[in-house]
C-alpha atoms as a PDB file:
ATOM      1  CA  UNK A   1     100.861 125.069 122.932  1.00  0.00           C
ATOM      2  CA  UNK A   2     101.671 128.475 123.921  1.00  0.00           C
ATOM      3  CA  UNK A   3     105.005 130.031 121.998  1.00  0.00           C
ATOM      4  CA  UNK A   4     108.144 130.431 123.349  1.00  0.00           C
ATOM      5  CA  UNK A   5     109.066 133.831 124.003  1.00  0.00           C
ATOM      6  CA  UNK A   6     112.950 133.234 124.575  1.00  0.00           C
ATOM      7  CA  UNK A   7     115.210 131.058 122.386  1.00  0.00           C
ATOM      8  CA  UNK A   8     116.875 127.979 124.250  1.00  0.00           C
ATOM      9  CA  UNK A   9     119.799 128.274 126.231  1.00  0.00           C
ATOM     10  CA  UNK A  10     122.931 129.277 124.201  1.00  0.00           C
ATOM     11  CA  UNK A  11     120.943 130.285 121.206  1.00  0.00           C
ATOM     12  CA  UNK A  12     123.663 133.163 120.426  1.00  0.00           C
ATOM     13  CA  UNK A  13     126.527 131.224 121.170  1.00  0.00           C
ATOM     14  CA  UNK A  14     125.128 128.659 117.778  1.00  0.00           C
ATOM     15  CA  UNK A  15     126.038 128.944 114.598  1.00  0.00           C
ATOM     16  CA  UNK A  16     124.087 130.876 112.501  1.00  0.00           C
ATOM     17  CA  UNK A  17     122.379 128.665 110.839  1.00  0.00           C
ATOM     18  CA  UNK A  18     120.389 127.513 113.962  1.00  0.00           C
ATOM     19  CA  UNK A  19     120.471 130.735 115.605  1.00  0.00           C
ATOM     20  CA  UNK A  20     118.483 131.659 112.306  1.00  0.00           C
ATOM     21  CA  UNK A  21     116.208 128.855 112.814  1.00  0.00           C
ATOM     22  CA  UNK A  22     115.724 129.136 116.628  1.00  0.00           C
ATOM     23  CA  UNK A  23     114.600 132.716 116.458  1.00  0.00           C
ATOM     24  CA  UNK A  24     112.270 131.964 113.601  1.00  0.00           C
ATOM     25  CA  UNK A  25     110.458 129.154 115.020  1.00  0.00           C
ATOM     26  CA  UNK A  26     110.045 131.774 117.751  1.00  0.00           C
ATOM     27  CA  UNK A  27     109.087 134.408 115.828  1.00  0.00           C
ATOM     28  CA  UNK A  28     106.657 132.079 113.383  1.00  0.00           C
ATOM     29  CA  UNK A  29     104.604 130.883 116.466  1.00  0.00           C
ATOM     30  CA  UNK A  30     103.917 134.064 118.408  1.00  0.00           C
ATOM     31  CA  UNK A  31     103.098 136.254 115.401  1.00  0.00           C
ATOM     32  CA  UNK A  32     102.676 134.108 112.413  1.00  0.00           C
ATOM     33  CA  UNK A  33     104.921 133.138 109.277  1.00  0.00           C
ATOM     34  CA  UNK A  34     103.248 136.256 107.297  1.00  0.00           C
ATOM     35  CA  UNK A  35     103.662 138.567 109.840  1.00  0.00           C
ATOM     36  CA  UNK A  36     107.226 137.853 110.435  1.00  0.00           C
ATOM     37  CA  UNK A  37     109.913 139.931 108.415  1.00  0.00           C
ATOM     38  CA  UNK A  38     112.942 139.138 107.243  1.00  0.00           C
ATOM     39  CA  UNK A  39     114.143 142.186 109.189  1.00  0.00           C
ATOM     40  CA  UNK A  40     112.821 141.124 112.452  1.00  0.00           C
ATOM     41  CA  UNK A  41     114.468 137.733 112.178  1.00  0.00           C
ATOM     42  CA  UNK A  42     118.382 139.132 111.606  1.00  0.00           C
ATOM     43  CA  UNK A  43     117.846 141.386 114.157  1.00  0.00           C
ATOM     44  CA  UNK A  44     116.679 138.672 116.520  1.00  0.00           C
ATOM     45  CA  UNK A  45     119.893 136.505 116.018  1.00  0.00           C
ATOM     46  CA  UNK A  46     122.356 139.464 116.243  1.00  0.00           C
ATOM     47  CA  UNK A  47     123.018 138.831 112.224  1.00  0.00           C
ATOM     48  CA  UNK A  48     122.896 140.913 108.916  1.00  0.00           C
ATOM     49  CA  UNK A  49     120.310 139.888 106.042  1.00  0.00           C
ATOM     50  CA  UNK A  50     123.472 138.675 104.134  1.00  0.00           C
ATOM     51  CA  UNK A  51     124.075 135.556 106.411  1.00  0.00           C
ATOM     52  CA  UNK A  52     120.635 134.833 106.093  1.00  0.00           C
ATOM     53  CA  UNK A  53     120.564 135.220 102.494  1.00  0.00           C
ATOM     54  CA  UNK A  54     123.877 132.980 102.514  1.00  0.00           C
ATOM     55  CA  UNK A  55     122.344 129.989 104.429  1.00  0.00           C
ATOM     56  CA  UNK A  56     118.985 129.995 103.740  1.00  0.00           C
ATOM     57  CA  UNK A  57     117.965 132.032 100.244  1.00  0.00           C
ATOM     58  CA  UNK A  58     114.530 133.510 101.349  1.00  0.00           C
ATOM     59  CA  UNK A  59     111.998 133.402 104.638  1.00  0.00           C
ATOM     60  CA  UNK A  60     110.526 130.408 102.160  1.00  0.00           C
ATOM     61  CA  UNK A  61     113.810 128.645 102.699  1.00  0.00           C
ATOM     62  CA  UNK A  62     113.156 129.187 106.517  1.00  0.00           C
ATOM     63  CA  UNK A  63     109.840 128.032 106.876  1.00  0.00           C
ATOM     64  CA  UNK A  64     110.804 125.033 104.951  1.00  0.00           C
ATOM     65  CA  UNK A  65     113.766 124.269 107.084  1.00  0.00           C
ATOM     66  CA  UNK A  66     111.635 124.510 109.946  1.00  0.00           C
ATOM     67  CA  UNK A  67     109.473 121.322 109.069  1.00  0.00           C
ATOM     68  CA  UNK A  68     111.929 119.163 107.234  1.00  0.00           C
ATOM     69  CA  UNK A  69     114.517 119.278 109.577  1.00  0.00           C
ATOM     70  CA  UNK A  70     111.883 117.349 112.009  1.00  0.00           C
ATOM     71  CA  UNK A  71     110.856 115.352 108.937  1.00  0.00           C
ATOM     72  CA  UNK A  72     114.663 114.476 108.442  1.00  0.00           C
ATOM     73  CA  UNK A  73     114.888 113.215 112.082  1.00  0.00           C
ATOM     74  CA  UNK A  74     111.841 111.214 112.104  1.00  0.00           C
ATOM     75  CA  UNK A  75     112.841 109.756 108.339  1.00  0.00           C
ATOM     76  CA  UNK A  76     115.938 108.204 109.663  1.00  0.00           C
ATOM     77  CA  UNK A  77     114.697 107.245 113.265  1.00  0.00           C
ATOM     78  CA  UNK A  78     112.138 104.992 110.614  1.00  0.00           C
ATOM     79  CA  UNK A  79     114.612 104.167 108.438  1.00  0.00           C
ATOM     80  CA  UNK A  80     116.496 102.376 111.412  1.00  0.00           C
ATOM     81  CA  UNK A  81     113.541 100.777 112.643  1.00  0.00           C
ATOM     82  CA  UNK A  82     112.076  99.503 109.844  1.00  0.00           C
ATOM     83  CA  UNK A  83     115.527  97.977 108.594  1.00  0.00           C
ATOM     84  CA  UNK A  84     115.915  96.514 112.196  1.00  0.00           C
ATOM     85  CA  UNK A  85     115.432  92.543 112.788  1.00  0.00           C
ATOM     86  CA  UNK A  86     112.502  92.860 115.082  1.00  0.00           C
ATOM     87  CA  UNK A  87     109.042  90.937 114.460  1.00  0.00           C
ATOM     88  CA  UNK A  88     106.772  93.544 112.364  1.00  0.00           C
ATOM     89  CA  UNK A  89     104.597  94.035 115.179  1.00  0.00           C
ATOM     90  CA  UNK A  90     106.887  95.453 117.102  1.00  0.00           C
ATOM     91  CA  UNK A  91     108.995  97.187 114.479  1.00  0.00           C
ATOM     92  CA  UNK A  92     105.383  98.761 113.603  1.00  0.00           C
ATOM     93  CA  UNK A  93     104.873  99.701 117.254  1.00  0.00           C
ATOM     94  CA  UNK A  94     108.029 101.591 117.856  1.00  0.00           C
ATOM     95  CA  UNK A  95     107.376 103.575 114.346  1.00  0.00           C
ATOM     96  CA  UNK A  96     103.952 104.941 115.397  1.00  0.00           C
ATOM     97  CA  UNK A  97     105.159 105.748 118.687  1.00  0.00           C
ATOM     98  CA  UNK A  98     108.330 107.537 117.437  1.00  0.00           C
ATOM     99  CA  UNK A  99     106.559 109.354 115.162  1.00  0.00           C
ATOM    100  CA  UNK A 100     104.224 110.694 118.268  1.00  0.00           C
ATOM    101  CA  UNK A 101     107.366 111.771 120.654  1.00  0.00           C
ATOM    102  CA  UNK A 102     109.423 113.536 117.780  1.00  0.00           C
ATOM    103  CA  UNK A 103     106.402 115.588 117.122  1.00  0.00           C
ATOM    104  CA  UNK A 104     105.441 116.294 120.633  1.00  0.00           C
ATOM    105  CA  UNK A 105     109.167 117.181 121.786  1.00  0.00           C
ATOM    106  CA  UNK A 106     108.765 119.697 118.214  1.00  0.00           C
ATOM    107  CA  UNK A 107     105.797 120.522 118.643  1.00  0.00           C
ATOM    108  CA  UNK A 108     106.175 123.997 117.857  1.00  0.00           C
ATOM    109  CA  UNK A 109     108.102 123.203 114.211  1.00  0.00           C
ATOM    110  CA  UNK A 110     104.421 121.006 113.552  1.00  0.00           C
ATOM    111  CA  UNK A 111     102.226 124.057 114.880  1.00  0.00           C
ATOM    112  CA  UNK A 112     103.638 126.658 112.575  1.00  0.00           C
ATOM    113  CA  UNK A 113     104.032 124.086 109.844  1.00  0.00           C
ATOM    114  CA  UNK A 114     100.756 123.065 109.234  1.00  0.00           C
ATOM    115  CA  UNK A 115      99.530 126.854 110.234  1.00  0.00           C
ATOM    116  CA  UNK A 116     101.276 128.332 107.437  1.00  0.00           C
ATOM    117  CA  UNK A 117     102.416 125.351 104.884  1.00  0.00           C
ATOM    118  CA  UNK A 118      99.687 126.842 102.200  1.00  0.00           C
ATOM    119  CA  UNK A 119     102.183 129.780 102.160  1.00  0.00           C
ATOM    120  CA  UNK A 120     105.200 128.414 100.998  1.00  0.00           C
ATOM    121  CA  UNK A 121     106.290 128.806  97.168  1.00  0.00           C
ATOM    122  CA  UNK A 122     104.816 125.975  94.789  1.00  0.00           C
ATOM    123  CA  UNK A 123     108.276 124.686  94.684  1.00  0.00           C
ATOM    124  CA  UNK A 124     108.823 124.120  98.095  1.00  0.00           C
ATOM    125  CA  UNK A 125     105.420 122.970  98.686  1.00  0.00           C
ATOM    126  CA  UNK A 126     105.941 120.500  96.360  1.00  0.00           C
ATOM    127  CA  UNK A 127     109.132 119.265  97.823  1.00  0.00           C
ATOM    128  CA  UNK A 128     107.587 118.979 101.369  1.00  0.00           C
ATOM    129  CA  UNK A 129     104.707 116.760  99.928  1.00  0.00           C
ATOM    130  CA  UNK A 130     107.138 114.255  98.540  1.00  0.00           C
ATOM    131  CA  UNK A 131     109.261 114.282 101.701  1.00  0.00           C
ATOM    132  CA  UNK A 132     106.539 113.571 103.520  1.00  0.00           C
ATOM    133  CA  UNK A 133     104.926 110.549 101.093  1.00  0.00           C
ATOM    134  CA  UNK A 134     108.137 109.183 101.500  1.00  0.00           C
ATOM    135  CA  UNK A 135     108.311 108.876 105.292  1.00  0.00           C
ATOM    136  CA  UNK A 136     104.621 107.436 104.867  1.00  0.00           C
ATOM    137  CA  UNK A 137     105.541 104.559 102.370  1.00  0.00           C
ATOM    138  CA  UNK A 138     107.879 103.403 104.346  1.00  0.00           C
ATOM    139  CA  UNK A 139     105.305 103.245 107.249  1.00  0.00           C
ATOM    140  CA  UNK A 140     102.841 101.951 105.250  1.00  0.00           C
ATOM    141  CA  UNK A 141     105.053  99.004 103.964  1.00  0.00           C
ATOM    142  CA  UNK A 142     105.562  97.823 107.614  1.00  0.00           C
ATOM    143  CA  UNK A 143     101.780  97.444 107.592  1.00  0.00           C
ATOM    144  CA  UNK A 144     101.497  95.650 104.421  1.00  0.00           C
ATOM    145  CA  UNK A 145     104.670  93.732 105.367  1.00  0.00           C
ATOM    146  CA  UNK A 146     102.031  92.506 108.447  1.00  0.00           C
ATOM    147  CA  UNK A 147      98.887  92.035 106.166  1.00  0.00           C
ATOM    148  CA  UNK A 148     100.798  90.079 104.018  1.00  0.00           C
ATOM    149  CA  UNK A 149     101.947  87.890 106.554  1.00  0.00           C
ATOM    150  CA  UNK A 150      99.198  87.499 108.553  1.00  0.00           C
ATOM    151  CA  UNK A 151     100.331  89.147 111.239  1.00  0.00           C
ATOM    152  CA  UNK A 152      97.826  92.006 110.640  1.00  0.00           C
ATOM    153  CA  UNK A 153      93.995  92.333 109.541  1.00  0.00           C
ATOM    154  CA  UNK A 154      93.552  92.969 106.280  1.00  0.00           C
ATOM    155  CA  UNK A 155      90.175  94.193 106.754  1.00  0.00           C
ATOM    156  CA  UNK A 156      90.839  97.717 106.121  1.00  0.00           C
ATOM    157  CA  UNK A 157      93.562  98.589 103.616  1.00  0.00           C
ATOM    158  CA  UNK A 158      96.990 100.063 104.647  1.00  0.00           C
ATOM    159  CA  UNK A 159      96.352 103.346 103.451  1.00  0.00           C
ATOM    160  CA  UNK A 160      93.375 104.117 105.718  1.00  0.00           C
ATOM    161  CA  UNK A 161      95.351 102.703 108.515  1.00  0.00           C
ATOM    162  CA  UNK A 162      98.293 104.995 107.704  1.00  0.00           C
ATOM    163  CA  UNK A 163      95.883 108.138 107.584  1.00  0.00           C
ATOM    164  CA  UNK A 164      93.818 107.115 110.941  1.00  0.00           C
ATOM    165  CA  UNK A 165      97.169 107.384 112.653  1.00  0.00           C
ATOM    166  CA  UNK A 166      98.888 110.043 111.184  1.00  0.00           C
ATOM    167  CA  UNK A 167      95.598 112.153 111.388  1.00  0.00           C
ATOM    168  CA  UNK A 168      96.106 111.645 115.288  1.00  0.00           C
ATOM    169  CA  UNK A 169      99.288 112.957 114.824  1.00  0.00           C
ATOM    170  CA  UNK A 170      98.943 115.871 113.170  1.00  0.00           C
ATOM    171  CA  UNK A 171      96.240 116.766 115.550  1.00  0.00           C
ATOM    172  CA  UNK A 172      98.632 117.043 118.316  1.00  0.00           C
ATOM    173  CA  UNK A 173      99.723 120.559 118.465  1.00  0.00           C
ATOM    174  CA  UNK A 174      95.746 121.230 118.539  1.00  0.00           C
ATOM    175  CA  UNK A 175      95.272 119.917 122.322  1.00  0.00           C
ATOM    176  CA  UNK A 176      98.664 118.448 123.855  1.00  0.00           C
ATOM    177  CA  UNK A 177     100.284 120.612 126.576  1.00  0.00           C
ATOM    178  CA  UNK A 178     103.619 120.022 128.478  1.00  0.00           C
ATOM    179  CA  UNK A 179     101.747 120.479 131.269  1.00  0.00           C
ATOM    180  CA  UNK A 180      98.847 118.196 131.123  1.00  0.00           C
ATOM    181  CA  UNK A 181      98.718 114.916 132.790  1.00  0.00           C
ATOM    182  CA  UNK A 182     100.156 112.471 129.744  1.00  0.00           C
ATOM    183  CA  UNK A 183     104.075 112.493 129.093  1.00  0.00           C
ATOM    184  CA  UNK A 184     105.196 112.627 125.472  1.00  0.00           C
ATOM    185  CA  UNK A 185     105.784 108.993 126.208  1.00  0.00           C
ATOM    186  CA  UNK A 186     102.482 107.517 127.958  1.00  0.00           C
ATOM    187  CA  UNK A 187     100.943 109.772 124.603  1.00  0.00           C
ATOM    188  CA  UNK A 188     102.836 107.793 122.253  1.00  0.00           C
ATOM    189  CA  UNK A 189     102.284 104.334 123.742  1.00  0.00           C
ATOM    190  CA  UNK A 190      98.375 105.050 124.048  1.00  0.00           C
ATOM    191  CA  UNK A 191      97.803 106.034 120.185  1.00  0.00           C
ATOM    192  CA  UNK A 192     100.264 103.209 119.174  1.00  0.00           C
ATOM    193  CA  UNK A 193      98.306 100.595 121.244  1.00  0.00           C
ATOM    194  CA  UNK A 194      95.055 101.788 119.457  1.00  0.00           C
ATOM    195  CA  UNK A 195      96.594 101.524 115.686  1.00  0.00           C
ATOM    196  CA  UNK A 196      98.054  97.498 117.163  1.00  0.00           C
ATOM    197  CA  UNK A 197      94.594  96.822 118.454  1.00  0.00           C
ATOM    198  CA  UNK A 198      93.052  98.281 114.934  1.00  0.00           C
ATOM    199  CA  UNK A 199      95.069  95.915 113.007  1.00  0.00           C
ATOM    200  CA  UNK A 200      94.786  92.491 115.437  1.00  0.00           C
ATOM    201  CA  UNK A 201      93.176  89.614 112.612  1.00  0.00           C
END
């Protein structure tokens, strides 16, 4: 996934706080989270340290934003789906697709994420671990929800299910290009099929 080397459209017409954030997710994937100053961010997105300071704290705060905004999206996106009426099957099917487009259309967010995660404070490191075993509880209690009902093997246990999928996810900044021949979409649906075929009894 090669970086961005201008922030979208209307970047310095945004507020600051995702004027910040646009020009460090820049910034993080062409040169890297540690060789990214503070300096060089402010002076990016036409603002003084102090606004930084104001919304944010610390670069930390940044690179933490970074990820859990995406995280926040895809949370609630699961939250809705999972709460929806829908047999499990398909509830389940929608989830691991979702999961696959929201990290593909933020691709770069994952990229500099999981490139430089090790780096951020114990704290926030911490915090990002238990946002992100909450998003996969809640996945992995639509495929228990299915084992228990019978609508899913229970041949191998949810966990390893949940970790052969989201390994394919996490994967993704590693080989998909907007240019290649599969959509975000027809990528989605493919990996989704293959974690519904996993699970048939």
């Amino acid at each position: 996934m090669a970086a961005r080397t201008t922030e979208p459209e209307g970047t310095h017409e945004a507020p600051v706080p995702q004027r910040l954030l646009a020009v460090a997710t820049r910034l993080f994937a062409e040169r890297g989270y540690d060789r990214t100053s503070v300096q060089e961010i402010v002076e990016a997105a036409g603002v003084t340290k102090g606004a930084l300071y104001h919304y944010f704290g610390s670069k930390d705060d940044l690179l933490h934003e970074v990820y859990a905004r995406m995280l926040r999206r895809q949370q609630q996106r699961l939250d809705a789906v999972a709460a929806s009426d829908a047999p499990v099957e398909d509830r389940l099917r929608a989830a691991a697709a979702d999961v696959v487009v929201t990290t593909i259309e933020n691709l770069d967010d994952a990229m500099i994420f999981f490139r430089s995660m090790h780096q951020l404070s114990p704290e926030k490191f911490k915090q990002v671990r238990a946002e992100r075993r909450r998003y996969h509880e809640r996945f992995r209690a639509l495929v228990e929800e299915g084992q228990r009902s019978g609508v899913f093997s229970t041949a191998t246990p949810a966990d390893l299910v949940v970790d052969y999928h989201f390994g394919s996810v996490h994967h993704l900044s590693t080989w998909y290009r907007a240019d290649g021949p599969l959509t975000p979409q027809q990528v989605a649906d493919h990996l989704a099929d293959l974690l519904l075929r996993a699970l048939r009894p």
